[in-house]
N, C-alpha and C. Protein backbone atom coordinates (compact mmCIF):
# COMPACT_ATOMS: atom_id res chain seq x y z
N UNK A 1 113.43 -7.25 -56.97
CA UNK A 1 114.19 -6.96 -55.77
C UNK A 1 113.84 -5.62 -55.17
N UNK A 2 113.33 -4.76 -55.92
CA UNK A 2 112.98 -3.35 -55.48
C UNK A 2 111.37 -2.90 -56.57
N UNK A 3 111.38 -1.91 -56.00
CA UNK A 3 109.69 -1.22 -56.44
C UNK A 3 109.49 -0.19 -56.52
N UNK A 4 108.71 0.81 -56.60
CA UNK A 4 108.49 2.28 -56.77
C UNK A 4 107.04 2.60 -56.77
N UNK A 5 107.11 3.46 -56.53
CA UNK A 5 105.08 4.07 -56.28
C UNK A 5 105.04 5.08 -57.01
N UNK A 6 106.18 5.63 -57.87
CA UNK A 6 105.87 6.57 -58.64
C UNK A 6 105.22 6.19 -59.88
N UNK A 7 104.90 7.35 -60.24
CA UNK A 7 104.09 6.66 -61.71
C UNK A 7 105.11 6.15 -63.22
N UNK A 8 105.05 4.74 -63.50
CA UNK A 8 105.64 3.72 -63.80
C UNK A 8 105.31 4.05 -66.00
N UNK A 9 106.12 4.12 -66.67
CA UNK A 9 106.09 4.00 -68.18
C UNK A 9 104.78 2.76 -68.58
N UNK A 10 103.79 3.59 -69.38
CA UNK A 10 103.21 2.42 -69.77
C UNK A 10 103.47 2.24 -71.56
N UNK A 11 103.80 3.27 -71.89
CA UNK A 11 104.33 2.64 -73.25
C UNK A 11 105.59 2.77 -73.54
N UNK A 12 106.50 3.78 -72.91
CA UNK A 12 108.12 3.76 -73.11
C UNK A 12 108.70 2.47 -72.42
N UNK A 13 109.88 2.36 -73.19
CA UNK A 13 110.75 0.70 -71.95
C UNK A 13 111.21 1.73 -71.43
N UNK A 14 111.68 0.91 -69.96
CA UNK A 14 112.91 1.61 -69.22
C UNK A 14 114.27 1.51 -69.98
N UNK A 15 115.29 2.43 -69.06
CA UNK A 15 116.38 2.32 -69.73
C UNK A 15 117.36 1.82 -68.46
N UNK A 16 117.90 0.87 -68.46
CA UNK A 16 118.64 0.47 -67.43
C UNK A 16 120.20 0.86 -68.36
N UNK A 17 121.09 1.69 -67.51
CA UNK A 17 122.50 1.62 -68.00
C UNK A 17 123.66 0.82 -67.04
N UNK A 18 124.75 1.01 -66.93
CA UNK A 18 125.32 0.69 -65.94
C UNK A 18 125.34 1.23 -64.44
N UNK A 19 124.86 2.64 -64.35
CA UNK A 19 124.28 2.91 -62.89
C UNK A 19 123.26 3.30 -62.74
N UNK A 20 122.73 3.74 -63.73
CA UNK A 20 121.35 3.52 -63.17
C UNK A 20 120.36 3.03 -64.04
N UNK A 21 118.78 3.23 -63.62
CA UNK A 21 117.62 2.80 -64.29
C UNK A 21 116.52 4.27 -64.33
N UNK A 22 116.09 4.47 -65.51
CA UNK A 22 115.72 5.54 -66.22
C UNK A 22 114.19 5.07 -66.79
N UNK A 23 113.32 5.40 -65.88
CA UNK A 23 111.70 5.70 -65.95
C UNK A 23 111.06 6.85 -66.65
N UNK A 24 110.47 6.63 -67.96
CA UNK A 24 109.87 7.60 -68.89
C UNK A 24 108.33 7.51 -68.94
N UNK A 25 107.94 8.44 -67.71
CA UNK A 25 106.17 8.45 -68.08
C UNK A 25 105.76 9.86 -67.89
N UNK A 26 104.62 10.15 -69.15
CA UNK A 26 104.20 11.44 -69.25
C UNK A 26 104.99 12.58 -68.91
N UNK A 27 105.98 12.54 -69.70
CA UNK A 27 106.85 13.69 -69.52
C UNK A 27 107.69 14.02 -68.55
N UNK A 28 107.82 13.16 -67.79
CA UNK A 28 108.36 13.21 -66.19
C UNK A 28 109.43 11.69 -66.32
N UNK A 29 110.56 12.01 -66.30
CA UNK A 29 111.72 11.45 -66.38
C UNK A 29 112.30 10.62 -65.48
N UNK A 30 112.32 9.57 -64.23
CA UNK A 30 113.21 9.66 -62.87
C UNK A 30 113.95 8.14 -63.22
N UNK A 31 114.96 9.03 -62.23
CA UNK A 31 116.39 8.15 -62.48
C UNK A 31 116.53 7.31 -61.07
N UNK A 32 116.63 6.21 -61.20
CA UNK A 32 116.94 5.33 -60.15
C UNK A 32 118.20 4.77 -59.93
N UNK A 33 118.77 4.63 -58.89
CA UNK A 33 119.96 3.65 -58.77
C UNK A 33 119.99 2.53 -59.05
N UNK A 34 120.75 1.94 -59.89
CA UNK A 34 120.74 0.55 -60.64
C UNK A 34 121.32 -0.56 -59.39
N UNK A 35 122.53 -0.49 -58.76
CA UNK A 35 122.65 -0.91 -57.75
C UNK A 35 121.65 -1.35 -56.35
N UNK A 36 121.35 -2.79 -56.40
CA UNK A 36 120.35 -3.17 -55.70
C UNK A 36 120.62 -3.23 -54.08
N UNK A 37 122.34 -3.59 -53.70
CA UNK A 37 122.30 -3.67 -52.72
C UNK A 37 121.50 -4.59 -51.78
N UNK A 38 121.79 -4.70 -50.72
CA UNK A 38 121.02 -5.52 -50.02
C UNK A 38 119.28 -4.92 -49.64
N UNK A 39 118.89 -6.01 -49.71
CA UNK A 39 117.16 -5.91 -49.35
C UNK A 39 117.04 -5.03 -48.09
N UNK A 40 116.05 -3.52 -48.32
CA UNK A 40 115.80 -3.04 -47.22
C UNK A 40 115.21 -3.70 -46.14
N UNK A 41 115.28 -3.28 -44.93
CA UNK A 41 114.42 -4.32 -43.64
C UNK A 41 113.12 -4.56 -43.91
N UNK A 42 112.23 -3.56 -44.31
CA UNK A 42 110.77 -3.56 -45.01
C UNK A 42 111.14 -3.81 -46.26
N UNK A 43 111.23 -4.83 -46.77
CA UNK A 43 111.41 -5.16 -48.40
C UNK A 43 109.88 -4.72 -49.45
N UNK A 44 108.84 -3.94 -48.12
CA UNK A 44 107.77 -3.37 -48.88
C UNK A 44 107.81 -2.12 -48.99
N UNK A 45 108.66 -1.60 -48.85
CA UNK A 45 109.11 0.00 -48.70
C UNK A 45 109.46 0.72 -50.13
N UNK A 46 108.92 0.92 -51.37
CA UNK A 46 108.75 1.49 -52.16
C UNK A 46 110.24 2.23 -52.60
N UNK A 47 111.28 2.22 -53.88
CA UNK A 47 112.25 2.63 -53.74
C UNK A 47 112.07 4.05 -54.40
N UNK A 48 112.84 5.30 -53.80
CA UNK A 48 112.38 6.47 -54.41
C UNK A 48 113.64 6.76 -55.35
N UNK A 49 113.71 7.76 -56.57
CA UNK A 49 114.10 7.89 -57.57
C UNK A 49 115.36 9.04 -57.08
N UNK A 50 116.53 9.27 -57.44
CA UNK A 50 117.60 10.39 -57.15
C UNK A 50 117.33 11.26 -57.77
N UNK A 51 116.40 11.49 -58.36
CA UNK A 51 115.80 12.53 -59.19
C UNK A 51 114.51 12.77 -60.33
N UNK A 52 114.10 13.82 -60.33
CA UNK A 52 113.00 13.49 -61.29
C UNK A 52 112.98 15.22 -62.30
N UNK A 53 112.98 14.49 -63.75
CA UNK A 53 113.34 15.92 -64.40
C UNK A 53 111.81 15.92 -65.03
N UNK A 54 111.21 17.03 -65.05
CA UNK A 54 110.08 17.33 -65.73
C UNK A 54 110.48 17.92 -67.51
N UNK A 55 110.37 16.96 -68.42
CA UNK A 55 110.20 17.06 -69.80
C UNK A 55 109.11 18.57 -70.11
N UNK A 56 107.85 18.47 -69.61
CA UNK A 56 106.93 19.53 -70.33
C UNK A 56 106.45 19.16 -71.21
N UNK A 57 106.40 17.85 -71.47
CA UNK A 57 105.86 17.41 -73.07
C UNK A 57 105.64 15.63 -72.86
N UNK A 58 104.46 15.24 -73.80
CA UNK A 58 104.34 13.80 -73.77
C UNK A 58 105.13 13.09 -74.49
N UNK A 59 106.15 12.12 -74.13
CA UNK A 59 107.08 11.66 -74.82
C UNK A 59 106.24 9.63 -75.02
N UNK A 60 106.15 9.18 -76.54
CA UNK A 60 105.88 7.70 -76.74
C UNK A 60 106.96 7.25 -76.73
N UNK A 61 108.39 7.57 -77.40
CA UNK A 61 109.72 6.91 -78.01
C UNK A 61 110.37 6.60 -76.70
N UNK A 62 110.94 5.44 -76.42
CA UNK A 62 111.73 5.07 -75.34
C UNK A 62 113.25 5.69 -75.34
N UNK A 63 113.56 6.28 -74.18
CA UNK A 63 114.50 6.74 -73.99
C UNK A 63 115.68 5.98 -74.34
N UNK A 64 117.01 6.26 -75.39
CA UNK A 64 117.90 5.66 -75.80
C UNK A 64 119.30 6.01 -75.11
N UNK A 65 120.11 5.38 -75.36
CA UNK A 65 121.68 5.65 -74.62
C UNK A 65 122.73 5.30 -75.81
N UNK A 66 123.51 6.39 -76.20
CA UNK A 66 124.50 5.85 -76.86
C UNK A 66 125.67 6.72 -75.98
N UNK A 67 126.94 5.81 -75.40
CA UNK A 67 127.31 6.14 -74.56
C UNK A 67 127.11 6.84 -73.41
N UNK A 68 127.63 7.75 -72.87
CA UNK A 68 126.87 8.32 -71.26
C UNK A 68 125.86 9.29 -71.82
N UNK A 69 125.30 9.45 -73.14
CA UNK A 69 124.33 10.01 -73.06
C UNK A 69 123.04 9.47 -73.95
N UNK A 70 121.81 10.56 -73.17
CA UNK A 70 120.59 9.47 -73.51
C UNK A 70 119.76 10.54 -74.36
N UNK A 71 119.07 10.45 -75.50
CA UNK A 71 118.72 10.19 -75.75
C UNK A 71 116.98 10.86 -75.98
N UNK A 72 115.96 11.83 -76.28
CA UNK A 72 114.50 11.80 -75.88
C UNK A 72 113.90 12.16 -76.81
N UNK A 73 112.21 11.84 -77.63
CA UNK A 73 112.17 12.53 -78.45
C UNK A 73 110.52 12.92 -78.08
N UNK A 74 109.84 13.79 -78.52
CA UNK A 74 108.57 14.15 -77.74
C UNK A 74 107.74 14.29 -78.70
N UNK A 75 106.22 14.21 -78.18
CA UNK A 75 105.16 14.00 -79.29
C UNK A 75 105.06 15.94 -79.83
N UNK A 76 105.47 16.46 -79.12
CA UNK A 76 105.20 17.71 -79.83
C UNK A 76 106.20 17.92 -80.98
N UNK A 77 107.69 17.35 -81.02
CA UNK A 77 108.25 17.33 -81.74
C UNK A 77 109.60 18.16 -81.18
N UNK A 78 109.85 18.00 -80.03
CA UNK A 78 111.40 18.55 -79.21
C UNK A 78 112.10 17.35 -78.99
N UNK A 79 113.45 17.81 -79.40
CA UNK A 79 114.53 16.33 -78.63
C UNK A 79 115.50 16.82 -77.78
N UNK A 80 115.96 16.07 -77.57
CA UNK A 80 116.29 16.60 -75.98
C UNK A 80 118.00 15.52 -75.99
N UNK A 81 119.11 15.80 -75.57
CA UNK A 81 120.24 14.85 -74.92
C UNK A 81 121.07 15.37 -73.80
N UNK A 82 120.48 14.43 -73.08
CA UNK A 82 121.07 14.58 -71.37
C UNK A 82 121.60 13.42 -71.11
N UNK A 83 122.54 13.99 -70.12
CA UNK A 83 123.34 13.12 -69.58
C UNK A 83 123.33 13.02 -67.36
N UNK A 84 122.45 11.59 -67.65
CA UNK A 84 122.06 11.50 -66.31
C UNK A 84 123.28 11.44 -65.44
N UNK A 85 123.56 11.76 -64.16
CA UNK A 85 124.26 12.02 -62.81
C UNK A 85 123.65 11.28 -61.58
N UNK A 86 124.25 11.27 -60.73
CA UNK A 86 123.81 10.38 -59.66
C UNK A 86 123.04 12.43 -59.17
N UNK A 87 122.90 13.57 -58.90
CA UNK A 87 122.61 14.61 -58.76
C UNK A 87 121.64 14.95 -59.32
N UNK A 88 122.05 14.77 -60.95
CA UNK A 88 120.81 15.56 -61.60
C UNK A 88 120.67 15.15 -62.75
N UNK A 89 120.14 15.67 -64.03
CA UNK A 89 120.11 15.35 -64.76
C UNK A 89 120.60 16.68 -66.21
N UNK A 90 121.39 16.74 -66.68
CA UNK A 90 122.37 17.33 -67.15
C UNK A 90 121.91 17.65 -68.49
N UNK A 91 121.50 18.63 -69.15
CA UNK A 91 120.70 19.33 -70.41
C UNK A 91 122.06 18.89 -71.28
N UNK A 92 122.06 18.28 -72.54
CA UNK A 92 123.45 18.63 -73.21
C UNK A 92 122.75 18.95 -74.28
N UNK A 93 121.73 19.25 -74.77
CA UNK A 93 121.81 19.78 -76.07
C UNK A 93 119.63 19.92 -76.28
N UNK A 94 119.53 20.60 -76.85
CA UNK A 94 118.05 19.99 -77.39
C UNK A 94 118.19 20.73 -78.87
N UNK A 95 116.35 20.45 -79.34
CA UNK A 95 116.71 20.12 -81.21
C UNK A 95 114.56 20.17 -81.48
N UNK A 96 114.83 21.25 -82.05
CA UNK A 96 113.42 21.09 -82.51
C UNK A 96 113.50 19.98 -83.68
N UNK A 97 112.57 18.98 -83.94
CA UNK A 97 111.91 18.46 -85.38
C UNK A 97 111.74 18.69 -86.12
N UNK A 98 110.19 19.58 -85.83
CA UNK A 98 110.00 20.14 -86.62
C UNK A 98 108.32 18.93 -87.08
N UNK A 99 107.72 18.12 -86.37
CA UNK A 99 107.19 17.19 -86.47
C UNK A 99 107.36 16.29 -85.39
N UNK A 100 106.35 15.53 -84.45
CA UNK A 100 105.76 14.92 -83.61
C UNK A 100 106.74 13.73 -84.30
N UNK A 101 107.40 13.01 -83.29
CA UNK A 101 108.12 11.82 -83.23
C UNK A 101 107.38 11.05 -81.87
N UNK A 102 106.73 10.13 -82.34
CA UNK A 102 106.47 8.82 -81.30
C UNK A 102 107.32 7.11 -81.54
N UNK A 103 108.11 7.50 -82.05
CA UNK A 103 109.11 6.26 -82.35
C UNK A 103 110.39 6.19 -81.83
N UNK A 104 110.78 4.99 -81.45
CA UNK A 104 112.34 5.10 -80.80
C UNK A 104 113.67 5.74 -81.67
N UNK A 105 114.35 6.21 -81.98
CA UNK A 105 115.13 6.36 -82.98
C UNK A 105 116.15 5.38 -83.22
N UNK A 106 116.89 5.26 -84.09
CA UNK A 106 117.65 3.86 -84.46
C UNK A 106 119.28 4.52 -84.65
N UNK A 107 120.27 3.98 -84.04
CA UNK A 107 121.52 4.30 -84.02
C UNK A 107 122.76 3.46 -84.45
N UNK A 108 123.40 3.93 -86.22
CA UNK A 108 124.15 3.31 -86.10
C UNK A 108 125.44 3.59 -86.42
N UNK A 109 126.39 3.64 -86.57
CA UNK A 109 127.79 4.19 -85.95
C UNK A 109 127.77 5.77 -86.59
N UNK A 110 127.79 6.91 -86.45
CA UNK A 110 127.74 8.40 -86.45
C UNK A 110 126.46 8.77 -86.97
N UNK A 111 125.28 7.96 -86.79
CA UNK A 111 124.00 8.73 -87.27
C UNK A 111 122.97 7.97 -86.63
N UNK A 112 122.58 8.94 -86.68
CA UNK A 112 120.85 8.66 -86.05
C UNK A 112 119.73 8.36 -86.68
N UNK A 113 119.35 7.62 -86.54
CA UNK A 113 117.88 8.04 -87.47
C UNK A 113 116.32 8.44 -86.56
N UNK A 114 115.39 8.82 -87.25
CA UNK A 114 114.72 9.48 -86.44
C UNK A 114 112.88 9.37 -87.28
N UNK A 115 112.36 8.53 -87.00
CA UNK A 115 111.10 8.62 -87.57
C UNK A 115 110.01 9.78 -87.28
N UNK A 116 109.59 10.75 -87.57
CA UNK A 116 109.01 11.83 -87.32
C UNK A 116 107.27 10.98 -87.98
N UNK A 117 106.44 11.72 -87.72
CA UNK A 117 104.99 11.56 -88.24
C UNK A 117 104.78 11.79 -89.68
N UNK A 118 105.59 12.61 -90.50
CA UNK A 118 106.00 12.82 -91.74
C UNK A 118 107.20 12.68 -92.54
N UNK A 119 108.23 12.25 -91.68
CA UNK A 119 109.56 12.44 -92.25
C UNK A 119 110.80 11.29 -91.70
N UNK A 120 111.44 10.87 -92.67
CA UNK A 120 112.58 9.89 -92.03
C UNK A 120 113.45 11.12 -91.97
N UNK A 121 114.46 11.24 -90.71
CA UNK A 121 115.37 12.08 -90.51
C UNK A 121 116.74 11.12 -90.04
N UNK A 122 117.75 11.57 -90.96
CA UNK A 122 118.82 10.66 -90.25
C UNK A 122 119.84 12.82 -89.99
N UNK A 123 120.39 12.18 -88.68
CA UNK A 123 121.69 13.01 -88.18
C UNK A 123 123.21 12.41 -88.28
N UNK A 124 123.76 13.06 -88.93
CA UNK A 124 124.95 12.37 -88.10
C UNK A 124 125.87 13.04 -89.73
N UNK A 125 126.93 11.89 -90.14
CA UNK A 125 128.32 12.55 -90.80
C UNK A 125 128.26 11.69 -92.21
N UNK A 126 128.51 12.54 -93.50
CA UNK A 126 128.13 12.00 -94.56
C UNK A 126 128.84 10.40 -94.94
């Protein structure tokens, strides 16, 4: 129903939440409105993003959501949890590794887990 000309994830999935849709390529983040609305008059008119956050780093792991927040983990080994806005995109925390993570992380009720290049890492409450 819609499209984009920006440059598109070729190995992260998107993250569609309830408002929006969340594009992860080469370090460059953009958030789209999930709401399709009716077909523009040029239905070839390319849809542009409400924002675009520059990471600084090559991220493989697909961006995750556990509740309103998402989620990032980067090949240099930074993680990152923001919480997207129809405005901006909202820093809530970051987290060195300590080790290159190219894997999604796995979430299940107060912990995280976290595959690093050397290390299983789980977060969360004993």
């Amino acid at each position: 129903l819609w499209k984009t000309d920006i440059d598109v994830p070729d190995v992260c999935s998107p993250l569609v939440t309830d408002k929006y849709v969340l594009l992860l390529a080469h370090g460059m983040l953009a958030c789209f409105d999930r709401a399709v609305g009716e077909p523009a008059p040029d239905k070839d008119e390319p849809r542009q993003p409400l924002w675009e956050e520059d990471l600084g780093a090559e991220v493989s792991s697909s961006p995750s959501q556990v509740g309103n927040l998402v989620y990032l983990f980067s090949e240099e080994g930074q993680a990152w949890i923001m919480e997207p806005q129809a405005d901006g995109c909202k820093r809530v925390g970051e987290l060195p590794m300590g080790e290159p993570v190219r894997s999604s992380p796995a979430f299940r009720p107060g912990r995280i887990y976290i595959r690093g290049q050397e290390h299983l890492t789980c977060i969360g409450t004993k």
